[in-house]
N, C-alpha and C. Protein backbone atom coordinates (compact mmCIF):
# COMPACT_ATOMS: atom_id res chain seq x y z
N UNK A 1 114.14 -47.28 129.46
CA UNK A 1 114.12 -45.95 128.81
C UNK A 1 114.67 -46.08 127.40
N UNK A 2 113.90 -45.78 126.66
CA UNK A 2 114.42 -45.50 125.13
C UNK A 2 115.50 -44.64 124.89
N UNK A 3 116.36 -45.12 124.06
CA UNK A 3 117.51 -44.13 123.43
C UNK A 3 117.70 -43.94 122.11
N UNK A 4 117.78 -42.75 121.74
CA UNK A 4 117.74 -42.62 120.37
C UNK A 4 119.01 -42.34 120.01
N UNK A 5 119.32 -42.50 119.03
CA UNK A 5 121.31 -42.29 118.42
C UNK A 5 121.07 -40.86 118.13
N UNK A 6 122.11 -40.27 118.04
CA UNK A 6 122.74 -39.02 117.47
C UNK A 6 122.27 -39.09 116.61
N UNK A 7 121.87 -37.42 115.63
CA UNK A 7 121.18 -37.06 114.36
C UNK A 7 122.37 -38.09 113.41
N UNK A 8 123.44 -37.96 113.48
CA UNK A 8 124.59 -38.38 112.62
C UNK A 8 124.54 -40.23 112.36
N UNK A 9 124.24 -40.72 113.24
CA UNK A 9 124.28 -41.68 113.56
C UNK A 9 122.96 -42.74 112.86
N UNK A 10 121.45 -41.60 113.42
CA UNK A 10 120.48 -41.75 112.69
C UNK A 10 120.66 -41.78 111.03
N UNK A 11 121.14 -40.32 110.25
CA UNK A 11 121.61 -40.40 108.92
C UNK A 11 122.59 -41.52 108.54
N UNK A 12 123.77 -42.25 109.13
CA UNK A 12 124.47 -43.09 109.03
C UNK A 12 123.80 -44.32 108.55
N UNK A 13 122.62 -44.71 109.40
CA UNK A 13 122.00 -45.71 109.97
C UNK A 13 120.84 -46.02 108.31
N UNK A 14 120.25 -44.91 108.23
CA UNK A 14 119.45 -43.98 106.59
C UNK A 14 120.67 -44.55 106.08
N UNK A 15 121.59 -43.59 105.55
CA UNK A 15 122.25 -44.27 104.17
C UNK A 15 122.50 -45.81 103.97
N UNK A 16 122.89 -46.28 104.91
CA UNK A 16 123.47 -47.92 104.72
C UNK A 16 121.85 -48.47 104.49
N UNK A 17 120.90 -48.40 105.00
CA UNK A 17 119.78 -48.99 104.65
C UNK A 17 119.49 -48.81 103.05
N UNK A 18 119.59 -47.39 102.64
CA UNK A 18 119.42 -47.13 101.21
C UNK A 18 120.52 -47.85 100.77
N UNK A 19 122.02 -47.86 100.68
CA UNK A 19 122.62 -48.32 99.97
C UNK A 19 122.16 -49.87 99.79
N UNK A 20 122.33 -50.36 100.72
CA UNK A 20 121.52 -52.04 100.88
C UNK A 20 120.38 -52.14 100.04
N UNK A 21 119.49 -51.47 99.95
CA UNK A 21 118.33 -51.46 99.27
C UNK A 21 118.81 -51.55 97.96
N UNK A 22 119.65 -50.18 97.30
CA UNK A 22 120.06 -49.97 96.18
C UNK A 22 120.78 -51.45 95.75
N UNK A 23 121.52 -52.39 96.26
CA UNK A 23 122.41 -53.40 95.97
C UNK A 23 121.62 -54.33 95.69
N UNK A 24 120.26 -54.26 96.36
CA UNK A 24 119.15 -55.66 96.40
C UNK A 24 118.31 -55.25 94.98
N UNK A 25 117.71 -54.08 94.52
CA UNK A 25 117.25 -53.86 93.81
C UNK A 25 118.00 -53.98 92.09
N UNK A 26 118.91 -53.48 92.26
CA UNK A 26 119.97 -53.51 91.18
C UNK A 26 121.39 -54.17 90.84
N UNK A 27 121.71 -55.28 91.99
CA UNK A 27 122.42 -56.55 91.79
C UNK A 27 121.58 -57.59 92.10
N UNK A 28 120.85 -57.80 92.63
CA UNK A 28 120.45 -59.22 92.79
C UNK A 28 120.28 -59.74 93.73
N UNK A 29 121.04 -58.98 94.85
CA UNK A 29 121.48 -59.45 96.28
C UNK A 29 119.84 -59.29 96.96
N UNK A 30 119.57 -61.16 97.42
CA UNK A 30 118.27 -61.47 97.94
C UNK A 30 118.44 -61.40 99.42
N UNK A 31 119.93 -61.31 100.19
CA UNK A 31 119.82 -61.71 101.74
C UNK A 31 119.92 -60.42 102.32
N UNK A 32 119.55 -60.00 102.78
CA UNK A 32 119.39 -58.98 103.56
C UNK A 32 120.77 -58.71 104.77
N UNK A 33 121.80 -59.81 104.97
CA UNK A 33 122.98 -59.68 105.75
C UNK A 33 124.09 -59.19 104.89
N UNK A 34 123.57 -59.62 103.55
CA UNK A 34 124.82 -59.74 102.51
C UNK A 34 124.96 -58.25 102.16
N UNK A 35 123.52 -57.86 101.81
CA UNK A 35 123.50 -56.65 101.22
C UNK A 35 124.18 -55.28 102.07
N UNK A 36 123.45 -55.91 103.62
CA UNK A 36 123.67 -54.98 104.71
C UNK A 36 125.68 -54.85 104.74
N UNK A 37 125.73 -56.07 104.94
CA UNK A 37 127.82 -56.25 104.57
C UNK A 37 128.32 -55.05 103.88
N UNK A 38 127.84 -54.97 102.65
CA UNK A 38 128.51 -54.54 101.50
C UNK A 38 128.51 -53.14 101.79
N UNK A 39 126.81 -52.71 102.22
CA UNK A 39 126.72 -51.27 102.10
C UNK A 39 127.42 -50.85 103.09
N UNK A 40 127.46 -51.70 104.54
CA UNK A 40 128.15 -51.31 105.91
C UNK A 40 129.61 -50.93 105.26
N UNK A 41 130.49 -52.14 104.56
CA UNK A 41 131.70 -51.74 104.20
C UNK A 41 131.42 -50.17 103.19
N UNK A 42 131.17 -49.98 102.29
CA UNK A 42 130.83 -48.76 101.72
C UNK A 42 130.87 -47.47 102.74
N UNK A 43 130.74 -47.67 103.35
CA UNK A 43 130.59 -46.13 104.64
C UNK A 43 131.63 -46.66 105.51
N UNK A 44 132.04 -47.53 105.50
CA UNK A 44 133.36 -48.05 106.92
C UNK A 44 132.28 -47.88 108.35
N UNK A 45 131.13 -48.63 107.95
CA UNK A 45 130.87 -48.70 109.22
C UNK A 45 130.83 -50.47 109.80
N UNK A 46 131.44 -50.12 111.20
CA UNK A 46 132.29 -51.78 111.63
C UNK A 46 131.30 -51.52 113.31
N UNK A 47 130.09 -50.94 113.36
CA UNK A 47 129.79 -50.64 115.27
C UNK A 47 128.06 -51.63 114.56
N UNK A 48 128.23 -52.67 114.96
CA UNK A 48 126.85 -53.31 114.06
C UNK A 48 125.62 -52.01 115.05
N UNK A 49 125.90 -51.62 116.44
CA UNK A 49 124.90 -50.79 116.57
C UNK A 49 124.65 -49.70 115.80
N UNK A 50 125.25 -49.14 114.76
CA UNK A 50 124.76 -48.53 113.80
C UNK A 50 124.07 -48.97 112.23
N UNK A 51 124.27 -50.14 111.98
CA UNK A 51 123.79 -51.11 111.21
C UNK A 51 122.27 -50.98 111.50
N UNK A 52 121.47 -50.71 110.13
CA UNK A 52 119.85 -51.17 110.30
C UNK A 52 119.30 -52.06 110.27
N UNK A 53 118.43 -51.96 110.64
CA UNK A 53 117.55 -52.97 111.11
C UNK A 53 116.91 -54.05 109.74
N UNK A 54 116.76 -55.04 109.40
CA UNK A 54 116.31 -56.09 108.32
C UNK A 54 114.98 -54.79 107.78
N UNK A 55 114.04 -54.67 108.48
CA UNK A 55 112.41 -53.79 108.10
C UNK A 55 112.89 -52.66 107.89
N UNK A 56 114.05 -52.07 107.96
CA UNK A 56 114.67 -50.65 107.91
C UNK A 56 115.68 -50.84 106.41
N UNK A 57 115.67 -51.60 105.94
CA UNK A 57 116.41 -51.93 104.85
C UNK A 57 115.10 -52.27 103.68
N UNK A 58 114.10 -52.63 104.15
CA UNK A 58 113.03 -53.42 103.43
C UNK A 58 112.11 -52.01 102.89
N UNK A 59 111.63 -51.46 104.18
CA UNK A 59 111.16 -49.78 103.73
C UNK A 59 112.36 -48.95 102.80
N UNK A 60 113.35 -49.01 103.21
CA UNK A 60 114.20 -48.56 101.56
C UNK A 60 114.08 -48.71 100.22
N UNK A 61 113.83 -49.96 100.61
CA UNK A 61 113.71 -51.28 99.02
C UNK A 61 112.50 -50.27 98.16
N UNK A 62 111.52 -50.48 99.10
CA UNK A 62 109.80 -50.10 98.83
C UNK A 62 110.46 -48.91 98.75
N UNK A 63 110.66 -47.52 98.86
CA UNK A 63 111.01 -46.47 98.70
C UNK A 63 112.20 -46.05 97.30
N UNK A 64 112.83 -47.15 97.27
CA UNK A 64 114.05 -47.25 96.03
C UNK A 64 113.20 -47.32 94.67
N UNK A 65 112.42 -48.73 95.20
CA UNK A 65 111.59 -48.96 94.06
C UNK A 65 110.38 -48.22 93.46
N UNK A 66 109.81 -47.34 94.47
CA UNK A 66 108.88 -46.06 94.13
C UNK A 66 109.46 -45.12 93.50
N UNK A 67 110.43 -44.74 93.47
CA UNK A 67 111.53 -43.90 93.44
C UNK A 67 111.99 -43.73 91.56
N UNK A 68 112.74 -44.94 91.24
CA UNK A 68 113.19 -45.50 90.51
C UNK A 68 112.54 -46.48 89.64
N UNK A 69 111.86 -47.40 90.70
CA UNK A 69 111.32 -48.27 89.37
C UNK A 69 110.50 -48.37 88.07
N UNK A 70 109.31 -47.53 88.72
CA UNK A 70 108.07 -46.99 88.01
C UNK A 70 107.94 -47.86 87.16
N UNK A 71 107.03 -47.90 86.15
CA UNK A 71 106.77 -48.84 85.41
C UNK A 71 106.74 -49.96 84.89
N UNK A 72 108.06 -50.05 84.97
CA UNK A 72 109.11 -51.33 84.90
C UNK A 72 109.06 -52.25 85.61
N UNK A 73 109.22 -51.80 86.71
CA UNK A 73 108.93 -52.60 88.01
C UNK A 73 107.37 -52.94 88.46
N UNK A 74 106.71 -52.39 87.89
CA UNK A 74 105.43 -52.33 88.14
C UNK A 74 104.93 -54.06 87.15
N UNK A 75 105.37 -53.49 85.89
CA UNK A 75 104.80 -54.77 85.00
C UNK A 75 105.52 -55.96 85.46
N UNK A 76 106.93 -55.83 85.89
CA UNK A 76 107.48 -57.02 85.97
C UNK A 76 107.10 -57.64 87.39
N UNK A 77 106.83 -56.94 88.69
CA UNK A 77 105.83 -57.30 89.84
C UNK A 77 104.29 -57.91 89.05
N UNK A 78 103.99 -57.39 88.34
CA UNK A 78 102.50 -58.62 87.59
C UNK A 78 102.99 -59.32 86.95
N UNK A 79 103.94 -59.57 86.15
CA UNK A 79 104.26 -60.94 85.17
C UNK A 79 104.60 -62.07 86.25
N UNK A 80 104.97 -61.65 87.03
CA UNK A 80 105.63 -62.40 88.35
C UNK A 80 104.86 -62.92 89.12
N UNK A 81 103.59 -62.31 89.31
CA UNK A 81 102.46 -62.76 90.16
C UNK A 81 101.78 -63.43 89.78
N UNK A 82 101.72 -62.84 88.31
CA UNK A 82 101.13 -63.76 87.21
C UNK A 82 101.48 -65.56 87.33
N UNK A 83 102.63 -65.37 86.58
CA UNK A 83 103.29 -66.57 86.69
C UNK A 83 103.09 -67.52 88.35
N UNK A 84 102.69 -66.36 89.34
CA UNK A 84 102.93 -67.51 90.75
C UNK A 84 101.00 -68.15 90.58
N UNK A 85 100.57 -67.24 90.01
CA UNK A 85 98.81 -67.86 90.02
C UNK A 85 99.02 -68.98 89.04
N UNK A 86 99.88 -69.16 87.72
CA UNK A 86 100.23 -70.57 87.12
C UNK A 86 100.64 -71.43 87.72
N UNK A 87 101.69 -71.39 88.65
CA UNK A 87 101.79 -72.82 89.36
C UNK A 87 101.22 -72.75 90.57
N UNK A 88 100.63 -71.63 91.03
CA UNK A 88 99.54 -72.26 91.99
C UNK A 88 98.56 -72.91 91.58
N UNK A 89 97.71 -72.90 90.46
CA UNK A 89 97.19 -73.69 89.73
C UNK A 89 97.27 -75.14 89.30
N UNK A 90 98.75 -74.73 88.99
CA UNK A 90 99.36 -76.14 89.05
C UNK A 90 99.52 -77.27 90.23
N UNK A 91 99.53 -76.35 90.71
CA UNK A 91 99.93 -77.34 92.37
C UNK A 91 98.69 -77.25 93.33
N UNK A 92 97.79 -76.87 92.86
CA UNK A 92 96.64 -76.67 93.40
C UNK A 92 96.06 -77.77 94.51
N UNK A 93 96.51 -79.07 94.24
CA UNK A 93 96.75 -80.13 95.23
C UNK A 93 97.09 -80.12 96.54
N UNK A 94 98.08 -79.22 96.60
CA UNK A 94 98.92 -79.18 97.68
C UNK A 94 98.97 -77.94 98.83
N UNK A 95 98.00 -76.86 98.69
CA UNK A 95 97.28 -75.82 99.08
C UNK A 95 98.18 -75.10 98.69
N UNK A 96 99.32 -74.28 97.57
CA UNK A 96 100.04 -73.74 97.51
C UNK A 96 100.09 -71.77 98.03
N UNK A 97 100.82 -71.47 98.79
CA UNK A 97 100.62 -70.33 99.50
C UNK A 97 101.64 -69.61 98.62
N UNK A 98 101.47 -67.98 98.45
CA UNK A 98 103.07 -67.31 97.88
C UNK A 98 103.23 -66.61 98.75
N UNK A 99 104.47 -66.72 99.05
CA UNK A 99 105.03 -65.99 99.67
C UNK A 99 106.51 -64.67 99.08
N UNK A 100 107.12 -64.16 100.01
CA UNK A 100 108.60 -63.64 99.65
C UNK A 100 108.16 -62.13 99.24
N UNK A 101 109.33 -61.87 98.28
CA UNK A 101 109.38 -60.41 97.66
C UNK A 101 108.16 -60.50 96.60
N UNK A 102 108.21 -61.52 95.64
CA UNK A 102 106.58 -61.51 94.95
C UNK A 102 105.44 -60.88 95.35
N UNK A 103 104.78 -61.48 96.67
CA UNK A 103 103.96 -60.75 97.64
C UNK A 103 104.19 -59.77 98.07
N UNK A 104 105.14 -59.44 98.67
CA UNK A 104 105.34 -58.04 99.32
C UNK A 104 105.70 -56.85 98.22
N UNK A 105 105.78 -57.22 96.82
CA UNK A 105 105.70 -56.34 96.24
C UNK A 105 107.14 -55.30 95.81
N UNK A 106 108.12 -56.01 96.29
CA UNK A 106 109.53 -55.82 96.38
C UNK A 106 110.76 -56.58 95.40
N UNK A 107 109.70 -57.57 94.48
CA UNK A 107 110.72 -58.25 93.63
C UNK A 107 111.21 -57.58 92.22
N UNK A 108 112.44 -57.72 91.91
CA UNK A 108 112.89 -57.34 90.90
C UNK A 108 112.94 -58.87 89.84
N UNK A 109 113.31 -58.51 88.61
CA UNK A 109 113.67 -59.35 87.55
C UNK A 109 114.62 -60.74 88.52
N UNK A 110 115.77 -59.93 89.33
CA UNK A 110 116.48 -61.37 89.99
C UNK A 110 116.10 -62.02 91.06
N UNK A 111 114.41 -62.11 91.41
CA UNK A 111 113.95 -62.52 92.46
C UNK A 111 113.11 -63.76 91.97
N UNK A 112 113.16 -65.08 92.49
CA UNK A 112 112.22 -66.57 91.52
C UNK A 112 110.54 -66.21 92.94
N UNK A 113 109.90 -66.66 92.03
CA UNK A 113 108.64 -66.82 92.53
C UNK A 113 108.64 -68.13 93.86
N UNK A 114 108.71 -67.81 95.15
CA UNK A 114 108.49 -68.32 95.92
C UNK A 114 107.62 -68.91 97.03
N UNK A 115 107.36 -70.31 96.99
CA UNK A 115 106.10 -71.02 97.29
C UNK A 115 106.00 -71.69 98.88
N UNK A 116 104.52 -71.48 99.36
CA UNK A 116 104.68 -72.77 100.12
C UNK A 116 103.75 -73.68 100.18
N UNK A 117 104.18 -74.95 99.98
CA UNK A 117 103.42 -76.17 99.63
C UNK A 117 103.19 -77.26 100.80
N UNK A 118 102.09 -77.98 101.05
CA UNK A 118 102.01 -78.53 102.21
C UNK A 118 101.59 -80.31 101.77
N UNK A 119 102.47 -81.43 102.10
CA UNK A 119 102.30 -82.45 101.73
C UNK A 119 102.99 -83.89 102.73
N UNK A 120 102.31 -84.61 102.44
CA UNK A 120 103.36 -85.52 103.65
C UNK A 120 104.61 -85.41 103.20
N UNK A 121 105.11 -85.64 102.42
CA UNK A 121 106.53 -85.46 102.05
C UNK A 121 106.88 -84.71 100.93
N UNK A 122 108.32 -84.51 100.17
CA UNK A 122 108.51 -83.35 98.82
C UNK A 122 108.65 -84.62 98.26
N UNK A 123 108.56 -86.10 98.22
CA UNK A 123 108.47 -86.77 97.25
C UNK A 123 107.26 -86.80 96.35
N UNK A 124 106.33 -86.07 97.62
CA UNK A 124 104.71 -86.51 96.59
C UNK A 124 104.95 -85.27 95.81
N UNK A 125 105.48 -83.97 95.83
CA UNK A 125 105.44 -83.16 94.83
C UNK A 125 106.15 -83.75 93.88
N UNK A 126 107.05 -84.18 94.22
CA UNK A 126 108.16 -84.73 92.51
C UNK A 126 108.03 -85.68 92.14
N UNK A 127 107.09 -86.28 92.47
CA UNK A 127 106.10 -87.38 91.41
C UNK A 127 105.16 -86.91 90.88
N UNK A 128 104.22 -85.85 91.25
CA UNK A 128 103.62 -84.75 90.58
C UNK A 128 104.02 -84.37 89.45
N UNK A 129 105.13 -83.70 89.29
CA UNK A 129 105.55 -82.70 88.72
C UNK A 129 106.26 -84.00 87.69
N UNK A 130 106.82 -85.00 87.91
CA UNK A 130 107.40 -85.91 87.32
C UNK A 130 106.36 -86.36 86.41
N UNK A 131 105.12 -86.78 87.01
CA UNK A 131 103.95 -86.73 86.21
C UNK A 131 104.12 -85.88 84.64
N UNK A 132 104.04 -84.74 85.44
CA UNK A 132 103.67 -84.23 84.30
C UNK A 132 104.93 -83.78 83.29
N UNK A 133 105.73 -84.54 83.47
CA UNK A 133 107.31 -84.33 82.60
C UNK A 133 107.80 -82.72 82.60
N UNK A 134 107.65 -82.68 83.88
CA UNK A 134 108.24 -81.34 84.19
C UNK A 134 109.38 -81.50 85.07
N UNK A 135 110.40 -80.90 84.86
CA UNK A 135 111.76 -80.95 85.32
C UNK A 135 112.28 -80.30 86.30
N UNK A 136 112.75 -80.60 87.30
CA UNK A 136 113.08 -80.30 88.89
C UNK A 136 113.77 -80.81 89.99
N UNK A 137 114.26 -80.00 91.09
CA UNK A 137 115.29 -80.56 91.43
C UNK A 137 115.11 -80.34 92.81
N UNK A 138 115.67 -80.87 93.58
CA UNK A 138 115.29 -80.67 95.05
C UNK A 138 116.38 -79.50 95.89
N UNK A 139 115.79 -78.90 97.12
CA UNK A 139 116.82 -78.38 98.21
C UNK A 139 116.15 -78.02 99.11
N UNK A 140 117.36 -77.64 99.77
CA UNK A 140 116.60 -77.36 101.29
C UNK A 140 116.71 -76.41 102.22
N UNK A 141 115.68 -75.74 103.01
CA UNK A 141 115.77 -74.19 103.46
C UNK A 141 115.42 -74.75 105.24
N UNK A 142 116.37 -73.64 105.33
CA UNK A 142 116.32 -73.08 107.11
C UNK A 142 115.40 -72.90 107.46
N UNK A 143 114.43 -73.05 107.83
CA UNK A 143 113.20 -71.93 108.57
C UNK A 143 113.53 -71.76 109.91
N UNK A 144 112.92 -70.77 110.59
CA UNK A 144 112.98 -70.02 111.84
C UNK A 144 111.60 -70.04 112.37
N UNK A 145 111.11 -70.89 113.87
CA UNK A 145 110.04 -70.38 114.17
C UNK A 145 110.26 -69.18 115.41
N UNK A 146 111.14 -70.07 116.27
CA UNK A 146 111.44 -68.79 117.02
C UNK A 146 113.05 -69.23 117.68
N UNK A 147 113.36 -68.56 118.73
CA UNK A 147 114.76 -68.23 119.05
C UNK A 147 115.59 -70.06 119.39
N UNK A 148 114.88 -70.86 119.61
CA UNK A 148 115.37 -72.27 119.86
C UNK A 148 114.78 -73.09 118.87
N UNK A 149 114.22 -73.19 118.00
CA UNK A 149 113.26 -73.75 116.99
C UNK A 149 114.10 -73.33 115.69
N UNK A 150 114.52 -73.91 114.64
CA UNK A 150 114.65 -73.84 113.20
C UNK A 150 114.89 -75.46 113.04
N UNK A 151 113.84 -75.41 111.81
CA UNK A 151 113.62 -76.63 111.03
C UNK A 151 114.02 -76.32 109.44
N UNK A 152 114.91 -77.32 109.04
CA UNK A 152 115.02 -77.89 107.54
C UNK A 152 114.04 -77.78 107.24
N UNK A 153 113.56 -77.42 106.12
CA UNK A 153 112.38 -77.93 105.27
C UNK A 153 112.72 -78.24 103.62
N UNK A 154 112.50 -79.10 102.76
CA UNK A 154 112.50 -79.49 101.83
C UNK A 154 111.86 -78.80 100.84
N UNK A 155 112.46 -78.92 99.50
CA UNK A 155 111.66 -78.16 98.75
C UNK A 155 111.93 -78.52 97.06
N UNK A 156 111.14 -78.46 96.42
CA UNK A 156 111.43 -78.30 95.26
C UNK A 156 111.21 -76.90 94.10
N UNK A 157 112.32 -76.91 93.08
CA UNK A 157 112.61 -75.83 92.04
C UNK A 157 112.32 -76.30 90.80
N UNK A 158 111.73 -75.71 90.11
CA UNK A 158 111.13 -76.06 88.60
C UNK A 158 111.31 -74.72 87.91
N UNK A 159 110.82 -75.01 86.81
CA UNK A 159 110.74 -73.58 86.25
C UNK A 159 109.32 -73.94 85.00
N UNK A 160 108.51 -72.46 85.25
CA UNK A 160 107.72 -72.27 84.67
C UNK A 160 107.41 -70.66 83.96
N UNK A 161 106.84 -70.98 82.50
CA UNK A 161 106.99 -69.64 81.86
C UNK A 161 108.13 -68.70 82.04
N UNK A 162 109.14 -68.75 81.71
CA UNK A 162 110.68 -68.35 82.12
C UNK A 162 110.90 -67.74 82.96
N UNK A 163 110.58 -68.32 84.38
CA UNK A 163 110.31 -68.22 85.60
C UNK A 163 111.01 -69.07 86.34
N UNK A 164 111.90 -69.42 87.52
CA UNK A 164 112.56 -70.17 88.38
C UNK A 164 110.91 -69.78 89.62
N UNK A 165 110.87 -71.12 89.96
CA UNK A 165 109.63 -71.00 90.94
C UNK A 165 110.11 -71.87 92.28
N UNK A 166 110.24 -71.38 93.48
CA UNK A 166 110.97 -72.06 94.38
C UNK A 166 110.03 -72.68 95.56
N UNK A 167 109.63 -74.01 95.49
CA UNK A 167 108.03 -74.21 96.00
C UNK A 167 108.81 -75.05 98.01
N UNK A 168 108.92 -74.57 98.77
CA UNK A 168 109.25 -75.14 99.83
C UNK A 168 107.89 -76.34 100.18
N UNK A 169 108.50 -77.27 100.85
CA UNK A 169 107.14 -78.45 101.22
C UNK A 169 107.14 -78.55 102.92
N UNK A 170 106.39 -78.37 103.26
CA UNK A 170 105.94 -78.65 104.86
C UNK A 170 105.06 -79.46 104.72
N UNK A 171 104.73 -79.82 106.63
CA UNK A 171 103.90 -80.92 106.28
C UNK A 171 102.54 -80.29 106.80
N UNK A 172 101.55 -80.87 106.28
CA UNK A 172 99.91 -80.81 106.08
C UNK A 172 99.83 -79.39 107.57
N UNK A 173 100.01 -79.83 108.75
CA UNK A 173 99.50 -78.91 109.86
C UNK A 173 100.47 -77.80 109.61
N UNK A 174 101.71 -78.13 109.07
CA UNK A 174 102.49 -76.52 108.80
C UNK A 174 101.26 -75.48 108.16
N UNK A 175 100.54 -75.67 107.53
CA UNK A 175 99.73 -74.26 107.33
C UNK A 175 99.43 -73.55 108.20
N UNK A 176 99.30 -74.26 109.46
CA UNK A 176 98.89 -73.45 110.49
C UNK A 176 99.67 -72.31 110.82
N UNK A 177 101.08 -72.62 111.17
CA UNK A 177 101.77 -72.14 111.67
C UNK A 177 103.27 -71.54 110.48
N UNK A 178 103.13 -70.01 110.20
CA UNK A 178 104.25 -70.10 109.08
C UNK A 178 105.39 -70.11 109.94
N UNK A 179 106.76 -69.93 109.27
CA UNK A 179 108.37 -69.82 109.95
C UNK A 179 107.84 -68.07 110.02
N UNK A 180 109.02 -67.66 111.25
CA UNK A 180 108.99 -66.11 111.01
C UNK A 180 109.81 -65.48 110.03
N UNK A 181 109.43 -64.58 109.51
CA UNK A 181 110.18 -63.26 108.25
C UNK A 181 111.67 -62.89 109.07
N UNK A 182 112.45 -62.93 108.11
CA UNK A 182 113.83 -62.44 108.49
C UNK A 182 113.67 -60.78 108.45
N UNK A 183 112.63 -60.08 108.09
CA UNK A 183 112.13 -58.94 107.66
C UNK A 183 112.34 -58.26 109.04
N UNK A 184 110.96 -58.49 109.94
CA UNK A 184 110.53 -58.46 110.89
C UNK A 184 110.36 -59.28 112.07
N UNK A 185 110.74 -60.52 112.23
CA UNK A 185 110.57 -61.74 112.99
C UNK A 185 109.20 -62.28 113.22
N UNK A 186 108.59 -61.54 112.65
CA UNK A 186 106.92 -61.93 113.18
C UNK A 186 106.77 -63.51 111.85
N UNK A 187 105.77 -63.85 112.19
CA UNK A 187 104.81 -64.91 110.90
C UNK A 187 105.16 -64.30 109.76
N UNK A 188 105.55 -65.22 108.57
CA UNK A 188 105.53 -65.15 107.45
C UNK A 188 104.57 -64.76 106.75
N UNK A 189 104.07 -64.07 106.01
CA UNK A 189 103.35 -63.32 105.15
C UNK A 189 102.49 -64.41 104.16
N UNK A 190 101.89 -64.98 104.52
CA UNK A 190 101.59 -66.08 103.31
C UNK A 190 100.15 -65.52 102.56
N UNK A 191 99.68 -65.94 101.44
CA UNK A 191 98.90 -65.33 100.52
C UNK A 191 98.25 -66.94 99.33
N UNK A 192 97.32 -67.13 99.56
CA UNK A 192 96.61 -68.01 98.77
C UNK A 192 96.05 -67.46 97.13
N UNK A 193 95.66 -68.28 96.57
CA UNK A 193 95.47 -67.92 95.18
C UNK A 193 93.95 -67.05 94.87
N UNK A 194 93.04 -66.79 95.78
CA UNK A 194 92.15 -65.73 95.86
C UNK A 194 92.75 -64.52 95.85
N UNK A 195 93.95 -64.66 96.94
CA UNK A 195 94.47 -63.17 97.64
C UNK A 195 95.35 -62.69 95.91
N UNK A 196 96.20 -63.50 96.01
CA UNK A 196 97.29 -63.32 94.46
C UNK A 196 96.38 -62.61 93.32
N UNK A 197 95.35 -63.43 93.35
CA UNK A 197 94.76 -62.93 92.35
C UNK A 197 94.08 -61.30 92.38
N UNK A 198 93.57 -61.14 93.40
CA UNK A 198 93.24 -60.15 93.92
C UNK A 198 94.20 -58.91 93.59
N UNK A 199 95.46 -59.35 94.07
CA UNK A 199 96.53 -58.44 93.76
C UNK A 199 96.63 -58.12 92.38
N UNK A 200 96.80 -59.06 91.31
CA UNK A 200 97.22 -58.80 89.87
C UNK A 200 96.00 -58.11 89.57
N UNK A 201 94.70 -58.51 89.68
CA UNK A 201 93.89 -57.51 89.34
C UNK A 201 93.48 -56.29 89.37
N UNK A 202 94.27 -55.83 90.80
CA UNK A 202 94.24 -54.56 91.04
C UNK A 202 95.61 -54.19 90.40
N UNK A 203 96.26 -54.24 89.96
CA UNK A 203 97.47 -54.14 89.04
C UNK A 203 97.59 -53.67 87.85
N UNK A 204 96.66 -54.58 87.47
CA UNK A 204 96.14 -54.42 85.93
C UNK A 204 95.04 -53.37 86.22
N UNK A 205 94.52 -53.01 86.63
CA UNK A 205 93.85 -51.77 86.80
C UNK A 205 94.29 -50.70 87.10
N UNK A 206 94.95 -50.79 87.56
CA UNK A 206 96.27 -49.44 87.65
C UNK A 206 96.60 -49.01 86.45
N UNK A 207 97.00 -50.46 85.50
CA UNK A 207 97.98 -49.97 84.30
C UNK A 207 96.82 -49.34 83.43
């Protein structure tokens, strides 16, 4: 049987999502636990069952940023997309997918263009990129497939058109299968350079 919280509880549950939103949009804050922290302390709320949900913080974001961003946010979501169809281009080798707030349409100025790249190893990207006397550095991300499953994955950071571009490397059959969204837990959202493009164009038609 479903239970729903108290009207109070519900509104409780609303503000900390907005405040979280507000902290991600206008500090910088990319993790969704961190943000949730801050705003939770802000209201003194310590019962995590009143704490929202990751997708309940994310519909804020999208709502903050309708709200507030207008324009601004609008061009700087296409310079951004922009820039991810340049080094998909670039990396065109390596089937490069975008993923993150870029795609979903949720990034601000402090969000880097985030990739996923598929290769036997992240050495063959940074001989690539070494190739082409472009400068970069390696690290490495958590992924989540499901509740007993998280894998390291490797990655490399460059920067292009004054852009931080954060390209993760899996290997060749990882396309198949993305990590799940900390969003929602489902499959990662991934988007090829038809789809990207698709997007900026309808963008630029807007403006």
């Amino acid at each position: 049987m479903n239970r729903h919280l108290p009207p109070r509880n519900d509104n409780l549950r609303q503000s900390v999502a907005q405040e979280a939103a507000r902290l991600m949009a206008e500090h910088g804050i990319r993790d969704f636990l961190t943000a949730k922290r801050k705003a939770a302390e802000r209201y003194g709320v310590f019962d995590q069952g009143q704490l929202p949900r990751n997708s309940e913080i994310q519909d804020a974001l999208i709502e903050h940023q309708r709200l507030f961003g207008g324009d601004e946010h609008a061009q700087e979501l296409l310079r951004k997309r922009t820039v991810a169809l340049s080094a998909m281009s670039l990396l065109a080798d390596f089937q490069p997918r975008l993923v993150g707030a870029v795609l979903l349409g949720t990034a601000t100025s402090h969000n880097d263009v985030q990739l996923h790249l598929f290769a036997d190893q992240a050495e063959t990207v940074s001989f690539f990129l070494f190739d082409r006397q472009i400068p970069h550095e390696f690290f490495e991300r958590r992924m989540k497939y499901n509740a007993d499953r998280v894998i390291t994955h490797p990655g490399v950071r460059f920067g292009i058109e004054d852009e931080v571009v954060e390209a993760v490397v899996f290997s060749h059959d990882g396309v198949r299968q993305a990590p799940v969204s900390v969003i929602d837990g489902r499959p990662m959202r991934r988007a090829d350079a038809v789809e990207v493009r698709a997007l900026t164009e309808h963008e630029s038609d807007r403006g």
